[in-house]
Protein backbone atom coordinates (compact mmCIF):
# COMPACT_ATOMS: atom_id res chain seq x y z
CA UNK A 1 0.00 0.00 0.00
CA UNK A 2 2.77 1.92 0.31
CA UNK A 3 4.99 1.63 -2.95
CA UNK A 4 4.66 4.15 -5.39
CA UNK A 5 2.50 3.17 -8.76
CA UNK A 6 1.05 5.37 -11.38
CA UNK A 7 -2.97 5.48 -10.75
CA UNK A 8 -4.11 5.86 -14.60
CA UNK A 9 -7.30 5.57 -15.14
CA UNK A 10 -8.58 6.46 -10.95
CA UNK A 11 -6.70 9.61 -11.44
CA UNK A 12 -9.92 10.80 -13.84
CA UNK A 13 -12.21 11.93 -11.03
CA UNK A 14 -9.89 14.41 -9.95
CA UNK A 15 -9.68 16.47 -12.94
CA UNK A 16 -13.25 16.12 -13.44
CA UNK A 17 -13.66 16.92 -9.69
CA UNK A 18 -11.11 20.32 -10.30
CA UNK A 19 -13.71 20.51 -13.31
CA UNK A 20 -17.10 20.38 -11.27
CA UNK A 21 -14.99 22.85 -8.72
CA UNK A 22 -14.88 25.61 -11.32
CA UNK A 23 -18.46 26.49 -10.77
CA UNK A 24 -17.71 27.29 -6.93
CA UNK A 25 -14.16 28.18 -7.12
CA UNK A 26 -14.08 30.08 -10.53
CA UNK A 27 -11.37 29.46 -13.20
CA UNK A 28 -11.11 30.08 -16.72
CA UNK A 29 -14.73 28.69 -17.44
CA UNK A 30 -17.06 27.41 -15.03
CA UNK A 31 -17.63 24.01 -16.42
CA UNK A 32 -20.99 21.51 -15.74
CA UNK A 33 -21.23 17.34 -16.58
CA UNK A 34 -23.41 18.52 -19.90
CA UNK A 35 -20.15 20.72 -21.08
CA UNK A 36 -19.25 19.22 -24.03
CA UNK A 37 -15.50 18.99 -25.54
CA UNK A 38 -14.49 17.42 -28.88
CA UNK A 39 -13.01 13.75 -28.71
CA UNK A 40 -10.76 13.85 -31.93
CA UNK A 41 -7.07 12.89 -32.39
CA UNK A 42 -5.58 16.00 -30.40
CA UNK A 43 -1.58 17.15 -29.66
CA UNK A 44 -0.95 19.01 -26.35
CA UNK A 45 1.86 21.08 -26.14
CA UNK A 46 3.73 21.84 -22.88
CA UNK A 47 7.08 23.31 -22.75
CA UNK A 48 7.79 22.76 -26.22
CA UNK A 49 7.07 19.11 -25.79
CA UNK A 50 4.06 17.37 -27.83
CA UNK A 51 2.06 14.56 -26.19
CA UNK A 52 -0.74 12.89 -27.84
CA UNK A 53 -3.12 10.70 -25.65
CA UNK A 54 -5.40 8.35 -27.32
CA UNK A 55 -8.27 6.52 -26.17
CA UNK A 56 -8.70 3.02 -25.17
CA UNK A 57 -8.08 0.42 -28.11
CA UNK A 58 -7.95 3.80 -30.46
CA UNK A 59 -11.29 4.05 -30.28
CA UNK A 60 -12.68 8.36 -31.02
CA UNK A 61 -15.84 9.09 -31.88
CA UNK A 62 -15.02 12.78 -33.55
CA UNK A 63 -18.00 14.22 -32.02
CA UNK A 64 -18.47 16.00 -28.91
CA UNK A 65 -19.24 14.45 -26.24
CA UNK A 66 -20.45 15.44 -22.51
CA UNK A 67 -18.23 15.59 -19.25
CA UNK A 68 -20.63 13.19 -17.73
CA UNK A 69 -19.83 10.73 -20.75
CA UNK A 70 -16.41 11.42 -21.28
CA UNK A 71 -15.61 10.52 -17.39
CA UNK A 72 -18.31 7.37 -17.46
CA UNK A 73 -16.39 5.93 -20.66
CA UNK A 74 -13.36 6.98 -19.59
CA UNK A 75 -12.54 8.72 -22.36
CA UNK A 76 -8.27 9.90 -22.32
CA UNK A 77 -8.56 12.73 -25.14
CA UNK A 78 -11.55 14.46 -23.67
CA UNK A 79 -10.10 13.91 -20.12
CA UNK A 80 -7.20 15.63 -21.42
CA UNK A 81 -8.95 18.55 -22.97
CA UNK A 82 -11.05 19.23 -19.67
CA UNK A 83 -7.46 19.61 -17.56
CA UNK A 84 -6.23 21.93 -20.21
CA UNK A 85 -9.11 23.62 -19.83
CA UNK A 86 -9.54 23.57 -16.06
CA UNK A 87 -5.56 24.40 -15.87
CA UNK A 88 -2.74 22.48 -15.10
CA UNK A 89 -1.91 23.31 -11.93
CA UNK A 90 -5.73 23.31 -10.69
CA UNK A 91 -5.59 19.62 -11.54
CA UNK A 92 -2.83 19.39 -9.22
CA UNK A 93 -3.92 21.58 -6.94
CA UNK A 94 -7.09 18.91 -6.48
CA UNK A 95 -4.83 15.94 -6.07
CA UNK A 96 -2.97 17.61 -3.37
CA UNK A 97 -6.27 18.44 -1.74
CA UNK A 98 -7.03 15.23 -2.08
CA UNK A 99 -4.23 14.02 -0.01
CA UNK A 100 -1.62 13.02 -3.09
CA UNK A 101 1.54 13.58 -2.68
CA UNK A 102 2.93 16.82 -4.00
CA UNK A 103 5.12 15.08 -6.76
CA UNK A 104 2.53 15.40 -9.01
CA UNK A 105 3.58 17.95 -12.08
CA UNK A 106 1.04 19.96 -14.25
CA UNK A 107 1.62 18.69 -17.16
CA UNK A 108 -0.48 17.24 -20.01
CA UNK A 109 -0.17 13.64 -18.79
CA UNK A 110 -1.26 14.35 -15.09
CA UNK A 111 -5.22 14.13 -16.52
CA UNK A 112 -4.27 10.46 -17.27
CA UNK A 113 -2.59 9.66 -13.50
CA UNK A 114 1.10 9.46 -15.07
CA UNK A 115 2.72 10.46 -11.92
CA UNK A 116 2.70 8.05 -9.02
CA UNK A 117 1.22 7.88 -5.70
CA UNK A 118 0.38 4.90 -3.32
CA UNK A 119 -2.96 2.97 -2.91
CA UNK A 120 -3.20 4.09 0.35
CA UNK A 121 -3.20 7.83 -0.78
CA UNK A 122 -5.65 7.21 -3.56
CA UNK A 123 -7.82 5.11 -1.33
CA UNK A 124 -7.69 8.21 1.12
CA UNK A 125 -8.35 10.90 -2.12
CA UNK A 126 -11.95 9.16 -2.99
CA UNK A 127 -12.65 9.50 0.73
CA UNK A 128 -13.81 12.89 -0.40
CA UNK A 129 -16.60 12.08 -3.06
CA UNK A 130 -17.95 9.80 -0.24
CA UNK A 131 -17.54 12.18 3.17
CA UNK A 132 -19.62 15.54 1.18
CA UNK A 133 -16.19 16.70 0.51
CA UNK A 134 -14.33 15.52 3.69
CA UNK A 135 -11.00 13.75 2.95
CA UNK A 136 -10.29 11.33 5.63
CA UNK A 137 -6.74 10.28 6.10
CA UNK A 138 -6.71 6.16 6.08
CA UNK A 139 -4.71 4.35 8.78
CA UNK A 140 -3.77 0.90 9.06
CA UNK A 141 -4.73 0.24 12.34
CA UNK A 142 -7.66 2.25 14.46
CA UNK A 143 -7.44 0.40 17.76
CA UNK A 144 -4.11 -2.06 19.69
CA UNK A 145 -5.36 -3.58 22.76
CA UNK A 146 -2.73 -5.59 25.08
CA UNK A 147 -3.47 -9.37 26.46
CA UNK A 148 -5.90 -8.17 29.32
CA UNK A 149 -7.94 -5.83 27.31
CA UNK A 150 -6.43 -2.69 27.81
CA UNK A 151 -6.40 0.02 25.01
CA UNK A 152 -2.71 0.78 24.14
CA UNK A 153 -3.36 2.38 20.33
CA UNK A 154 -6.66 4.38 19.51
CA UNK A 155 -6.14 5.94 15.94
CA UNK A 156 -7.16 9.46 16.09
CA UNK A 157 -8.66 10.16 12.89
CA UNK A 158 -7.43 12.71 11.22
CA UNK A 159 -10.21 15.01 8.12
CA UNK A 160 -10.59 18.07 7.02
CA UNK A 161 -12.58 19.92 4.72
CA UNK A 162 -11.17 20.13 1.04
CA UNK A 163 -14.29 20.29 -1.83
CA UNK A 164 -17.35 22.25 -1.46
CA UNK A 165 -20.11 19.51 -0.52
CA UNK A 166 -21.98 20.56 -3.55
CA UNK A 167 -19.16 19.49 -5.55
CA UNK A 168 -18.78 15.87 -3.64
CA UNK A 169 -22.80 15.23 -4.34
CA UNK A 170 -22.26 16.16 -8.08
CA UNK A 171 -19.05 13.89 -8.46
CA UNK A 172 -20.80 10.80 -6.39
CA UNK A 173 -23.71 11.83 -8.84
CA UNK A 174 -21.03 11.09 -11.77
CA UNK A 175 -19.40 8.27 -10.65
């Protein structure tokens, strides 16, 4: 639970999450799950690098598609587009929130989880679609008692507030 992996695919919710945010939080575009974007073969430029995603056995339907579709089919291009849209670093920004670890880069290829965290931080990251926007920080034990009974160990659990509740019900909604 602890060794670093790349997430891929789980990472999706949390640009679509930094999307659903934009309509509390503001950003470039206050984006909805009926906002369409175009899924079409598409090159990202960052830093004078190109990077072009494509979708799951190649498959693109060059037609727009919703926010709420593109995240239920798990759509790459159009997951792409929406962090580019949302911003970079508000992508990141929501991981951190979400208790991943700030390693994470705003790049193109953080919209498709190419930067690693553990299982245990993206098991405590969805805690926050579930809690109305509370992230809970997992532990691996929550109570140690010794031989006769008595309580050595009581795990103090540890949340805070980091999405608007509003937000939470929406992405819940979406997933």
């Amino acid at each position: 639970v602890l060794s670093q992996r790349q997430p891929g695919s789980i990472f999706k919710p949390f640009v679509y999450a930094a999307a659903m945010d934009t309509a509390v939080e503001g950003g470039p575009q206050v984006l909805t799950p009926s906002t369409e974007v175009m899924d079409e073969p598409t090159t990202f430029w960052f830093d004078g690098n190109s990077y072009t995603p494509k979708n799951f056995e190649n498959e693109i339907s060059n037609r727009p598609v919703s926010l709420r579709y593109a995240l239920a089919h798990s759509l790459n291009i159009p997951t792409v587009k929406v962090a580019q849209m949302v911003g970079w670093d508000a992508v990141v920004e929501m991981a951190n929130r979400a208790g991943m670890n700030y390693k994470i880069q705003p790049t193109p290829a953080v919209a498709l989880g190419a930067y690693e965290i553990t299982p245990l931080e993206a098991a405590g990251a969805y805690t926050m679609f579930s809690n109305a926007g509370r992230y809970v920080k997992p532990d691996f034990l929550e109570l140690v008692r010794d031989q006769a009974g008595k309580e050595l160990y009581r795990h103090k659990q540890q949340e805070r507030q980091v999405l608007d509740p509003r937000v939470a019900y929406i992405m819940t909604n979406l997933l």
